[in-house]
PDB file of N, CA and C in Angstrom:
ATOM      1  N   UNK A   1      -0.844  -3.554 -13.314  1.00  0.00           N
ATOM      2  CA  UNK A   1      -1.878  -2.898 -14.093  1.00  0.00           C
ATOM      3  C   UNK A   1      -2.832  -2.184 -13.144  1.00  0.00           C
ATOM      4  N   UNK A   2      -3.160  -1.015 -13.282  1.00  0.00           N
ATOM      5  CA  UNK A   2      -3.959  -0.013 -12.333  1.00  0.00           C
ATOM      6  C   UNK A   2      -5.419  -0.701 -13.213  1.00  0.00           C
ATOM      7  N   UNK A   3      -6.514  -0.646 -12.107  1.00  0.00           N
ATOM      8  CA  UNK A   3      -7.731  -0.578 -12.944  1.00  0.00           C
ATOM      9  C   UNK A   3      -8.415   0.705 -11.927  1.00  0.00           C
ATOM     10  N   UNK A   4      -9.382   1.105 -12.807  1.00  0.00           N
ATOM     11  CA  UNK A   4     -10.500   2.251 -12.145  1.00  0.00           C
ATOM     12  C   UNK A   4     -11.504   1.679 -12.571  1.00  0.00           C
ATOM     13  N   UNK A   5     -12.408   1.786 -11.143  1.00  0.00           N
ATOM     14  CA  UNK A   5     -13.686   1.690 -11.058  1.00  0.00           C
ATOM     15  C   UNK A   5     -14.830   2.763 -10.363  1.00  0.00           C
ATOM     16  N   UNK A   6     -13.827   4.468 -11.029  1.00  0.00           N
ATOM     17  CA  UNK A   6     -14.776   5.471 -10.243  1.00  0.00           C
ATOM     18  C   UNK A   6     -15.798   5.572 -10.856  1.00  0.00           C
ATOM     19  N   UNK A   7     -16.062   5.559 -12.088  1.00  0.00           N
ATOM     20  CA  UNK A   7     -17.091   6.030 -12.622  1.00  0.00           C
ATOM     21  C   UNK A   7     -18.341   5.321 -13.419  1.00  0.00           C
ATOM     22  N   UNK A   8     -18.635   3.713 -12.659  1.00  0.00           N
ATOM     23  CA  UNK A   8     -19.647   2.512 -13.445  1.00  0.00           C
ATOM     24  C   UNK A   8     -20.765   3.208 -14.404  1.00  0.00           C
ATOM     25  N   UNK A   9     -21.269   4.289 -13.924  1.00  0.00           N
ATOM     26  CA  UNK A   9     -22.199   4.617 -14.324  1.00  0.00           C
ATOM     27  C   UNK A   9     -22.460   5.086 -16.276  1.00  0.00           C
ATOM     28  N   UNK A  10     -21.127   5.888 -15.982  1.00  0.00           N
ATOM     29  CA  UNK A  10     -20.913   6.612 -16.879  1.00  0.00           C
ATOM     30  C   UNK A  10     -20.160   5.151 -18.089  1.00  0.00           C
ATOM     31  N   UNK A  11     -19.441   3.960 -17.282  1.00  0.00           N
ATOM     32  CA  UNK A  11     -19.193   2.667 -18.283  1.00  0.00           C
ATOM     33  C   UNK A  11     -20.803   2.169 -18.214  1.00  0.00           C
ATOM     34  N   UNK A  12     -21.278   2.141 -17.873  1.00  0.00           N
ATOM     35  CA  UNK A  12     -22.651   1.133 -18.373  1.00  0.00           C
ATOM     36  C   UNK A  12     -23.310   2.213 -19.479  1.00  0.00           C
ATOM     37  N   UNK A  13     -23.273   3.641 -19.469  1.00  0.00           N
ATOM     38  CA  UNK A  13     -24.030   4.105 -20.073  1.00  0.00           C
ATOM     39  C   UNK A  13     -23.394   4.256 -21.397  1.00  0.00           C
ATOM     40  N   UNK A  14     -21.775   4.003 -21.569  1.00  0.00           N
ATOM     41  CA  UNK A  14     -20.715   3.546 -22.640  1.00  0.00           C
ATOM     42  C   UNK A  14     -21.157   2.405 -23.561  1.00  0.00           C
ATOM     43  N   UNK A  15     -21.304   1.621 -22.520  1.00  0.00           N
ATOM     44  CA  UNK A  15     -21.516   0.073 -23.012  1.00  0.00           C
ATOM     45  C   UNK A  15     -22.611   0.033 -23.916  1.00  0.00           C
ATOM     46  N   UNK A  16     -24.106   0.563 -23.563  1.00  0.00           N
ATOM     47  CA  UNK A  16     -25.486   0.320 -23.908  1.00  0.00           C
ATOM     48  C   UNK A  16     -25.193   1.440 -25.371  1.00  0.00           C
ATOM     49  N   UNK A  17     -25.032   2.475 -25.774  1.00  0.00           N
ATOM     50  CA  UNK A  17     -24.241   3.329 -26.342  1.00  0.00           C
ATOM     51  C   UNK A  17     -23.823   2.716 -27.411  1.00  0.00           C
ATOM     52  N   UNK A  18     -22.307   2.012 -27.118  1.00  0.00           N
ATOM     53  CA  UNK A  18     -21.860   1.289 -27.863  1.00  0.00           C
ATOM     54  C   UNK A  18     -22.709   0.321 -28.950  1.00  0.00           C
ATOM     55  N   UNK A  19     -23.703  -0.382 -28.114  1.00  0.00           N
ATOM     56  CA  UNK A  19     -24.703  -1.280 -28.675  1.00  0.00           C
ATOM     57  C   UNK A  19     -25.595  -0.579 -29.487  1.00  0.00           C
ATOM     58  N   UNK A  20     -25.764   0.755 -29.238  1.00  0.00           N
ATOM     59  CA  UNK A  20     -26.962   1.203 -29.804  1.00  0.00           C
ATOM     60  C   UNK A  20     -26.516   1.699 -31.411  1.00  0.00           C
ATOM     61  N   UNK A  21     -25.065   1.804 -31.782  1.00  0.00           N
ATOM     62  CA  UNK A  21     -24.555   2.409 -32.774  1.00  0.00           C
ATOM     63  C   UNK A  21     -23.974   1.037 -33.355  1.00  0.00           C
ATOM     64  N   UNK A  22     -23.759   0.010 -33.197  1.00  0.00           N
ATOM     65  CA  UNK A  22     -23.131  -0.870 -33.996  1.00  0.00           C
ATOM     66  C   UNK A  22     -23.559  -2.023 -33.108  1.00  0.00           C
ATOM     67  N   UNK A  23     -24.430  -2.962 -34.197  1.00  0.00           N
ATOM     68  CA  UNK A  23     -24.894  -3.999 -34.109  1.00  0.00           C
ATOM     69  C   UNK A  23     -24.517  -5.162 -34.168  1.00  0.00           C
ATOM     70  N   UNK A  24     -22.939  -5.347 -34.489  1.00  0.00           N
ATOM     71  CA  UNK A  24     -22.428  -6.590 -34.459  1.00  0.00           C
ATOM     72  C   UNK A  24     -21.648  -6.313 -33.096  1.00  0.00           C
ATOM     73  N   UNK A  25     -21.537  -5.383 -32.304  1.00  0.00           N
ATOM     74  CA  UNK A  25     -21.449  -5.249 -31.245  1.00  0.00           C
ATOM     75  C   UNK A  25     -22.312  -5.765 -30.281  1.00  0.00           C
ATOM     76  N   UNK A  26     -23.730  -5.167 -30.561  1.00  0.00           N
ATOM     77  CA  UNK A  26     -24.944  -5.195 -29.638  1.00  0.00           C
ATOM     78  C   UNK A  26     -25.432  -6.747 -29.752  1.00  0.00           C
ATOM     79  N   UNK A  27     -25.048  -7.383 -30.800  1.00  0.00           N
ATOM     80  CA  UNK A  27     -24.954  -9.120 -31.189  1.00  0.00           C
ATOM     81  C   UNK A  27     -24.290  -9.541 -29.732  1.00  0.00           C
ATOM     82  N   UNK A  28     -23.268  -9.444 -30.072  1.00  0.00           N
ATOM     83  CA  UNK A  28     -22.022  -9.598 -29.033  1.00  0.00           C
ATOM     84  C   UNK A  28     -23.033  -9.568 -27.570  1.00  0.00           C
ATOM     85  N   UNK A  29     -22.581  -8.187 -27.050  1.00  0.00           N
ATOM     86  CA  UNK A  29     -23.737  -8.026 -26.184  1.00  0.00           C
ATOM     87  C   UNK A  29     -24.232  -8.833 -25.610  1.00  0.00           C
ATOM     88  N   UNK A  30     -25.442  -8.966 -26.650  1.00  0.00           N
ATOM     89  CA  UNK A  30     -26.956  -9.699 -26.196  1.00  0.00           C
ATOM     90  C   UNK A  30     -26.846 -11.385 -25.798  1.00  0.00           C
ATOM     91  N   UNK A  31     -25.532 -12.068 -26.743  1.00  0.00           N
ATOM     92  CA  UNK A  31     -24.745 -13.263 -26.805  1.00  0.00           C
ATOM     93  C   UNK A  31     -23.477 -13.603 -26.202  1.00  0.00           C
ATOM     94  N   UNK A  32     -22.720 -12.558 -25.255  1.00  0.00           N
ATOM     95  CA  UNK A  32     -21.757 -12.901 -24.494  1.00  0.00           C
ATOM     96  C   UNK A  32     -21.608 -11.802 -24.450  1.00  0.00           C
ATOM     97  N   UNK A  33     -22.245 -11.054 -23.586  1.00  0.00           N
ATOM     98  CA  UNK A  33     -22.002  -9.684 -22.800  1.00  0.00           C
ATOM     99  C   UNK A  33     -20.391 -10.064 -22.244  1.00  0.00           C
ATOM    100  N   UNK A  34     -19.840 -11.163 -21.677  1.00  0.00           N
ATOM    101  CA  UNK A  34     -18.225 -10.792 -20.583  1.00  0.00           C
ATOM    102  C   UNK A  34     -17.126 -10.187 -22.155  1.00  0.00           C
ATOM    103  N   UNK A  35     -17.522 -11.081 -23.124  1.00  0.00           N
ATOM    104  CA  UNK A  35     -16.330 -11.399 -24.230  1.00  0.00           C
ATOM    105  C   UNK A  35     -16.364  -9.865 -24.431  1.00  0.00           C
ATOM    106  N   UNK A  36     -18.093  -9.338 -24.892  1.00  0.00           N
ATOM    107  CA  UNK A  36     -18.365  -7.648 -25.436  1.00  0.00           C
ATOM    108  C   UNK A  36     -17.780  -6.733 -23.976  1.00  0.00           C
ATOM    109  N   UNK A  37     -17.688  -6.577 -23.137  1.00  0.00           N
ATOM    110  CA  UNK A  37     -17.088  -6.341 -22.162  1.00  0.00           C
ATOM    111  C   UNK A  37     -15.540  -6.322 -22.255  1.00  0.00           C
ATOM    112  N   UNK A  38     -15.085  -7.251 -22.626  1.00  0.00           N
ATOM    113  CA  UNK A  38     -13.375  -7.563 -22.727  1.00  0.00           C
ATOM    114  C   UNK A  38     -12.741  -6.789 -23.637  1.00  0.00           C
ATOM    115  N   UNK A  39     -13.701  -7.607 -25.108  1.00  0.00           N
ATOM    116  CA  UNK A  39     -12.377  -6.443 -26.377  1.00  0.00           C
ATOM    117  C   UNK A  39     -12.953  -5.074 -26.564  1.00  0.00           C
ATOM    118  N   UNK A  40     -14.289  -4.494 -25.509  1.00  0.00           N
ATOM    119  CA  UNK A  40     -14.075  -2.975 -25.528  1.00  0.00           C
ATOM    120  C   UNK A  40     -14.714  -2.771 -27.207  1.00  0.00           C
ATOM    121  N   UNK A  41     -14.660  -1.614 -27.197  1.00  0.00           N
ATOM    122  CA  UNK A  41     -15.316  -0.872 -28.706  1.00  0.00           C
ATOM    123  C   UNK A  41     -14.398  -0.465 -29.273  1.00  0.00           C
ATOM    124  N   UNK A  42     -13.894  -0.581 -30.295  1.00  0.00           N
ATOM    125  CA  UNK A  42     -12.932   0.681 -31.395  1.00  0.00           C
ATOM    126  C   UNK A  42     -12.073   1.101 -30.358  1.00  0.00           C
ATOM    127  N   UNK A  43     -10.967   0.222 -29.315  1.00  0.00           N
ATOM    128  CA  UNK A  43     -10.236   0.687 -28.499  1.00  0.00           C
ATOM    129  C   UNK A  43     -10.670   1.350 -27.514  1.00  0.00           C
ATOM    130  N   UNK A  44     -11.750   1.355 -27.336  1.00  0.00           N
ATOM    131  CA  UNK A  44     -12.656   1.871 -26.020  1.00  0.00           C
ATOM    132  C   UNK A  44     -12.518   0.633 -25.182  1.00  0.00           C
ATOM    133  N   UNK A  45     -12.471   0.597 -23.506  1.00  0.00           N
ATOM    134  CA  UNK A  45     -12.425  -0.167 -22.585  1.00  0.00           C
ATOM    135  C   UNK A  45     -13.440   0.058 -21.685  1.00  0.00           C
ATOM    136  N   UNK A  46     -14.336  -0.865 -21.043  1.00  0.00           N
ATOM    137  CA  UNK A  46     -15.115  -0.730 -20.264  1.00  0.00           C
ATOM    138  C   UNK A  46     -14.346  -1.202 -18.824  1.00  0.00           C
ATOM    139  N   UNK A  47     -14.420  -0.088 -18.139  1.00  0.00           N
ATOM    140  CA  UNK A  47     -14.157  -0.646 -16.479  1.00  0.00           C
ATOM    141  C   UNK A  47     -15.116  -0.977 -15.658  1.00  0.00           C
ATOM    142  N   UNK A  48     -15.197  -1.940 -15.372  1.00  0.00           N
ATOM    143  CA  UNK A  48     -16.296  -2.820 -14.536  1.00  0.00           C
ATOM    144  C   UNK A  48     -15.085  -3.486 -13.412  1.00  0.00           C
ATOM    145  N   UNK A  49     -15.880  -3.756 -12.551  1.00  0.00           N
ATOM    146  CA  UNK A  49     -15.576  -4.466 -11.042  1.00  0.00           C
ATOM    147  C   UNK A  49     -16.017  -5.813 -11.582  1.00  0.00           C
ATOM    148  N   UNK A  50     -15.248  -6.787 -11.381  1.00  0.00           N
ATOM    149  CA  UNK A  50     -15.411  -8.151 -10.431  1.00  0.00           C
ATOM    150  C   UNK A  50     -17.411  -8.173 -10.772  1.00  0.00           C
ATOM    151  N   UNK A  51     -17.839  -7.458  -9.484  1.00  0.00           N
ATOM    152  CA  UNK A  51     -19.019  -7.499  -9.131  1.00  0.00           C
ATOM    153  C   UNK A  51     -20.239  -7.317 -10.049  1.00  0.00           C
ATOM    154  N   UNK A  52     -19.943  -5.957 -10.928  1.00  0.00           N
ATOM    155  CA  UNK A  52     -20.744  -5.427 -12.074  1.00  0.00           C
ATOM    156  C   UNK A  52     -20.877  -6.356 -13.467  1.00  0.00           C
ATOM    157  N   UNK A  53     -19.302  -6.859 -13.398  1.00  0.00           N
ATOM    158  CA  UNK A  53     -18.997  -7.876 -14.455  1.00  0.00           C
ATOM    159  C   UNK A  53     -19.980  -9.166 -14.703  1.00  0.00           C
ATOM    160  N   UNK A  54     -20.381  -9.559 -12.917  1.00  0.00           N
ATOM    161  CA  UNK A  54     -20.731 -11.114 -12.903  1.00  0.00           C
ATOM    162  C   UNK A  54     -22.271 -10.566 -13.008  1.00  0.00           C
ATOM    163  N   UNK A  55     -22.442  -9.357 -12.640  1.00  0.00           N
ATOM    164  CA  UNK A  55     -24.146  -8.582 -12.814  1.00  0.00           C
ATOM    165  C   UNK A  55     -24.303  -8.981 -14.338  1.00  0.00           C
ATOM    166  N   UNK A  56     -23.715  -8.345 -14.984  1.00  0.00           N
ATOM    167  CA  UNK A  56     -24.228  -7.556 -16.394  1.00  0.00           C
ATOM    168  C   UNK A  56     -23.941  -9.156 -17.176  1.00  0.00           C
ATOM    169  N   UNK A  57     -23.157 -10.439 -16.451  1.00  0.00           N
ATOM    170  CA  UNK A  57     -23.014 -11.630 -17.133  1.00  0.00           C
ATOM    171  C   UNK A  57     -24.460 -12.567 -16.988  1.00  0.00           C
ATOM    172  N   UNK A  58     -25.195 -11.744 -15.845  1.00  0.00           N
ATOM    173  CA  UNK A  58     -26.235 -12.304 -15.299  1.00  0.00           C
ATOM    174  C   UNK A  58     -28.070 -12.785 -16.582  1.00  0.00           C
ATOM    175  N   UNK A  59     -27.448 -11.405 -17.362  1.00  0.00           N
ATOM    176  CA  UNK A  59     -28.732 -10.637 -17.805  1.00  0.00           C
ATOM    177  C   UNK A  59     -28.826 -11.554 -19.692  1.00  0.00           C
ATOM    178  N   UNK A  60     -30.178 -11.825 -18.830  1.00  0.00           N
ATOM    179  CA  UNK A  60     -30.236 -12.650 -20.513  1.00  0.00           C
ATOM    180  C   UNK A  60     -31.380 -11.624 -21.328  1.00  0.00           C
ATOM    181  N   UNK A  61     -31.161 -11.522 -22.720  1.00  0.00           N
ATOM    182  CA  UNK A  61     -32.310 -10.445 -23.381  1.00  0.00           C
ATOM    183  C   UNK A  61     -31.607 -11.065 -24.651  1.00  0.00           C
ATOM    184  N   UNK A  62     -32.856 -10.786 -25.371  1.00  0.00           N
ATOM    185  CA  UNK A  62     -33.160 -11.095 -27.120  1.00  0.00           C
ATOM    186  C   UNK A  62     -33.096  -9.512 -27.930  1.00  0.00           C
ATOM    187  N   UNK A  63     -33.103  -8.435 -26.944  1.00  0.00           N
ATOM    188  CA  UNK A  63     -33.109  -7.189 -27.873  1.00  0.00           C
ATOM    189  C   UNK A  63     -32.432  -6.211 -26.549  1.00  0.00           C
ATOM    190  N   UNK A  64     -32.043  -5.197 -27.304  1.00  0.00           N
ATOM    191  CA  UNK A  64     -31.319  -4.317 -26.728  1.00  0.00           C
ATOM    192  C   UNK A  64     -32.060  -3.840 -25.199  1.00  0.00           C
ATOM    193  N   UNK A  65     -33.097  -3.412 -26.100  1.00  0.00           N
ATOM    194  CA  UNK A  65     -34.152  -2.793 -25.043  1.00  0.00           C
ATOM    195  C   UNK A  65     -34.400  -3.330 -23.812  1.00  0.00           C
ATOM    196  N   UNK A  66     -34.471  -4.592 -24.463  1.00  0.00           N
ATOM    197  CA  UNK A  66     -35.017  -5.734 -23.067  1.00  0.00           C
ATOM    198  C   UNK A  66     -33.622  -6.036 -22.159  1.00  0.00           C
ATOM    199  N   UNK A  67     -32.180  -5.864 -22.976  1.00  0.00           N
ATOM    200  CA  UNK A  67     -31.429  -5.878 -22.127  1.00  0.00           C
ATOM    201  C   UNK A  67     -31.148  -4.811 -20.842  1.00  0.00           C
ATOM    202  N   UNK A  68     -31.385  -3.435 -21.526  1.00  0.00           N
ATOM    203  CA  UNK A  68     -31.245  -1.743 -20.842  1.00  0.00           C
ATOM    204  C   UNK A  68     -32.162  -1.901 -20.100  1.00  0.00           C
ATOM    205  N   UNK A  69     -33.215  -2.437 -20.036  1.00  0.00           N
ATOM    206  CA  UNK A  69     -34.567  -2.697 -19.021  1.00  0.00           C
ATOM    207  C   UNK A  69     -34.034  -3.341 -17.664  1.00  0.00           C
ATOM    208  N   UNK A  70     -33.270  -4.724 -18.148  1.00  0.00           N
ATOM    209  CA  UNK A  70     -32.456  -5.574 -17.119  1.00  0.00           C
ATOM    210  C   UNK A  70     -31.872  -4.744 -16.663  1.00  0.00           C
ATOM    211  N   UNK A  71     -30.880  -4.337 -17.205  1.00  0.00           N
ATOM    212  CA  UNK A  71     -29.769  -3.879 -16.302  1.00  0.00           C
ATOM    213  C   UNK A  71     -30.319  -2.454 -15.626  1.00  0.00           C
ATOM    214  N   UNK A  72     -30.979  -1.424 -15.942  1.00  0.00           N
ATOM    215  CA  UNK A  72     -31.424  -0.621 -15.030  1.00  0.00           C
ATOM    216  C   UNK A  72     -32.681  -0.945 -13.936  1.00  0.00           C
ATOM    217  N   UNK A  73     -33.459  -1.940 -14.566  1.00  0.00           N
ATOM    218  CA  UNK A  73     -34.280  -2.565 -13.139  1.00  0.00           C
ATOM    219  C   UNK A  73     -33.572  -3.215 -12.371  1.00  0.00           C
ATOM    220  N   UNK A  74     -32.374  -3.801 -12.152  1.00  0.00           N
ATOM    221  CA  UNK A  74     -31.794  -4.918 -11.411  1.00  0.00           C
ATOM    222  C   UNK A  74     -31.525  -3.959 -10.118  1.00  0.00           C
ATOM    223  N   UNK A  75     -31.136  -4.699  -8.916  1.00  0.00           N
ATOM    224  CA  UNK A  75     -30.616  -3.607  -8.030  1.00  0.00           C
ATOM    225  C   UNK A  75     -29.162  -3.277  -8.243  1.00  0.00           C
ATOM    226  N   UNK A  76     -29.371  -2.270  -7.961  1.00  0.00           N
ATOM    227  CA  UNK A  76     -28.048  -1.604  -8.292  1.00  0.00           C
ATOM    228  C   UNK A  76     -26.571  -1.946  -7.251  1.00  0.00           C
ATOM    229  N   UNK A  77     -25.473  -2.382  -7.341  1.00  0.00           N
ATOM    230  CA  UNK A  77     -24.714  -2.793  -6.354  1.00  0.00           C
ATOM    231  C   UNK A  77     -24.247  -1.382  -5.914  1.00  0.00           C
ATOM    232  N   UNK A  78     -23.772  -2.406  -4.859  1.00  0.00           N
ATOM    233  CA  UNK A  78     -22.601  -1.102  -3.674  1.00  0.00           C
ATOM    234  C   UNK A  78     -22.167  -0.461  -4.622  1.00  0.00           C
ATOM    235  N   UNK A  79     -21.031  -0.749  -5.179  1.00  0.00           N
ATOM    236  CA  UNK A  79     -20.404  -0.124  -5.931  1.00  0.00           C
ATOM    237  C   UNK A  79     -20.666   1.107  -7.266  1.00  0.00           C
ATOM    238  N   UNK A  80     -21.971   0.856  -7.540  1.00  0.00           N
ATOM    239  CA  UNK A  80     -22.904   1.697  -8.179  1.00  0.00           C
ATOM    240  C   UNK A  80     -23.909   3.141  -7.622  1.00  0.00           C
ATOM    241  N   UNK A  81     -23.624   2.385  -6.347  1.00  0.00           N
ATOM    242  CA  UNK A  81     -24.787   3.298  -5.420  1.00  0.00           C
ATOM    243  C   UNK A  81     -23.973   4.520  -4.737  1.00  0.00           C
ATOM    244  N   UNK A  82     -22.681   3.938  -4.315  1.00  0.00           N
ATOM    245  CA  UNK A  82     -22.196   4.544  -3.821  1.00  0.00           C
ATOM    246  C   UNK A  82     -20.851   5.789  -5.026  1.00  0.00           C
ATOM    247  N   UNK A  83     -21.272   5.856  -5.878  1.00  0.00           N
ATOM    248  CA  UNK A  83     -20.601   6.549  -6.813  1.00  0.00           C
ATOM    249  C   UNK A  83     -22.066   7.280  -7.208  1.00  0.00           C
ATOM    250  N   UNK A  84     -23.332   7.059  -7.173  1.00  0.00           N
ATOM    251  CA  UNK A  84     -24.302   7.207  -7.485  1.00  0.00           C
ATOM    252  C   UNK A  84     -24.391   8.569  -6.899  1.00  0.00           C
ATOM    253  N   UNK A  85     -24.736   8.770  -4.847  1.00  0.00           N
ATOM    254  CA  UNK A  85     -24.676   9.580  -4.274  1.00  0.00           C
ATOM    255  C   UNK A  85     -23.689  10.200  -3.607  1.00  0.00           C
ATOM    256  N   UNK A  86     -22.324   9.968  -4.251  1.00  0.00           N
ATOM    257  CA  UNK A  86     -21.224  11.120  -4.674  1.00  0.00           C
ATOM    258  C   UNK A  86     -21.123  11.846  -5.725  1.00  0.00           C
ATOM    259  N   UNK A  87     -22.198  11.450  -6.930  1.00  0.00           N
ATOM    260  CA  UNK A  87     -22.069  12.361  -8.057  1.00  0.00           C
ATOM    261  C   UNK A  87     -23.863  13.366  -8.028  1.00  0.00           C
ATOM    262  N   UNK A  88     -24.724  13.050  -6.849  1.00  0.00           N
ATOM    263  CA  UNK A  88     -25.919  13.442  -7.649  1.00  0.00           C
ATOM    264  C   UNK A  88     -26.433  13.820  -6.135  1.00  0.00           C
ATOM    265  N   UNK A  89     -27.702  14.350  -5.948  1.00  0.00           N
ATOM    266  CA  UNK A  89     -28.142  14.920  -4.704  1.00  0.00           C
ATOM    267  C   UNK A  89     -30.027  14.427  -4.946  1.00  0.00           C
ATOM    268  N   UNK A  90     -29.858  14.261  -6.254  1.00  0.00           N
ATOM    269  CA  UNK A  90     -31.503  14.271  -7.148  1.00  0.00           C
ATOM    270  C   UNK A  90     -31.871  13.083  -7.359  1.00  0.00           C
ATOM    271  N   UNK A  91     -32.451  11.943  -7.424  1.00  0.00           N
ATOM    272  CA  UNK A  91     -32.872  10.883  -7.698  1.00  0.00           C
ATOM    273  C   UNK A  91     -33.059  10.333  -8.952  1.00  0.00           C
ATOM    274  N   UNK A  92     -32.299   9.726  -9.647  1.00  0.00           N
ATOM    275  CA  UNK A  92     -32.400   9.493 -11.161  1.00  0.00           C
ATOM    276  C   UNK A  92     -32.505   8.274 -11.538  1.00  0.00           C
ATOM    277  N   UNK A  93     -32.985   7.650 -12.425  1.00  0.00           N
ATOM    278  CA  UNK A  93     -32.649   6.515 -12.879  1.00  0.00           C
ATOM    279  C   UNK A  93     -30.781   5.936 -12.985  1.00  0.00           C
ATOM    280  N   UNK A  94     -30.338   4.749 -12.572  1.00  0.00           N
ATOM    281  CA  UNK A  94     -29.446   4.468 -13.397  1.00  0.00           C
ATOM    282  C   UNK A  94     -28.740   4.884 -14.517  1.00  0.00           C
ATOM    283  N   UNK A  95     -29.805   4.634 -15.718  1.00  0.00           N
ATOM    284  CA  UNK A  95     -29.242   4.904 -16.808  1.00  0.00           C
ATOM    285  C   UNK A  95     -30.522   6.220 -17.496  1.00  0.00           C
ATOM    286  N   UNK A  96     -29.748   7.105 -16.667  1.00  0.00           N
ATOM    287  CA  UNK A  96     -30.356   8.240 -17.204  1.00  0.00           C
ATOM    288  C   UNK A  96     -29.851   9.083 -18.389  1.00  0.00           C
ATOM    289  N   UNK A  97     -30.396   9.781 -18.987  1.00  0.00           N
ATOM    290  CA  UNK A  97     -30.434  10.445 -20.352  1.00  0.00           C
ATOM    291  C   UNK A  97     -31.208  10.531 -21.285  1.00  0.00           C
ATOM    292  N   UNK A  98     -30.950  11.120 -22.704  1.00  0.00           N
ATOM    293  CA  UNK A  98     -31.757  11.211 -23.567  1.00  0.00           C
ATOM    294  C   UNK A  98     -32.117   9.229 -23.321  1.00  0.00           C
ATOM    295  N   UNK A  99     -34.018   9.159 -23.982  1.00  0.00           N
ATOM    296  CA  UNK A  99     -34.573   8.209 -24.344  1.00  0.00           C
ATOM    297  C   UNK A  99     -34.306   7.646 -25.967  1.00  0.00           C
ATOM    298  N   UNK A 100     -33.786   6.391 -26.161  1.00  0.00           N
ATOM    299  CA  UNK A 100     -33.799   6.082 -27.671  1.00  0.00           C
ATOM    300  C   UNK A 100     -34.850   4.875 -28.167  1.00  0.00           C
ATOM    301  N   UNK A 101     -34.803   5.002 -29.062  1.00  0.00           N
ATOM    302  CA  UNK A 101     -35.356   3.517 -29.134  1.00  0.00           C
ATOM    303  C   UNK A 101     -34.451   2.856 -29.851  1.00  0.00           C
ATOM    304  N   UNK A 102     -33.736   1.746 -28.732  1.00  0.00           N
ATOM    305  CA  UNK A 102     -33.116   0.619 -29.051  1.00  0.00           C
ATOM    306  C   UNK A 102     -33.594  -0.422 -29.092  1.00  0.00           C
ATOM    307  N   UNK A 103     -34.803  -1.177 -30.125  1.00  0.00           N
ATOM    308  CA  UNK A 103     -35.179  -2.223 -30.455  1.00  0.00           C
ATOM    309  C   UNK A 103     -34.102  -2.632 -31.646  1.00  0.00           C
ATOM    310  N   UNK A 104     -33.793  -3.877 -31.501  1.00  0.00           N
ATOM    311  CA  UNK A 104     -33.093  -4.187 -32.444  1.00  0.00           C
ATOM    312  C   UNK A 104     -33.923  -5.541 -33.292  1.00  0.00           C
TER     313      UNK A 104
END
């Protein structure tokens, strides 16, 4: 089985996404982020490393928000950083993009 792990950024910003449109997802999530991680969305797959996996297993939150807070304040691993300044020259947040409000 091939896995890819070029592009974390663009899976974390999948993942939070995912949560923000369907709530028995973002349940999931907030209550066993590895399991919400595993069976993926509507046949969508998240590729995560080993490393990102045991990160994002790390993060405890009661609401979406407070989770997207975690995971973009945390430090960011190797593996994040360094896909980070191969895709960008500009300094951005993590999880940059439009702002929502994901209170759940």
């Amino acid at each position: 089985m091939f896995t890819n792990f070029q592009n974390p950024i663009t899976d974390l910003n999948r993942l939070i996404a995912a949560a923000v449109i369907d709530r028995e997802f973002c349940a999931l999530l907030l209550t066993n982020p590895l399991r919400a991680i595993g069976e993926g969305y509507y046949g969508e797959y998240f590729q995560f490393s080993p490393e990102t996996q045991a990160h994002i297993s790390t993060i405890k939150a009661s609401s979406l928000s407070e989770f997207a807070r975690k995971l973009s304040s945390s430090p960011p691993s190797s593996e994040v950083l360094s896909h980070h300044k191969k895709t960008t020259s500009r300094k951005r947040p993590l999880l940059s993009g439009p702002h929502y409000d994901i209170s759940v």
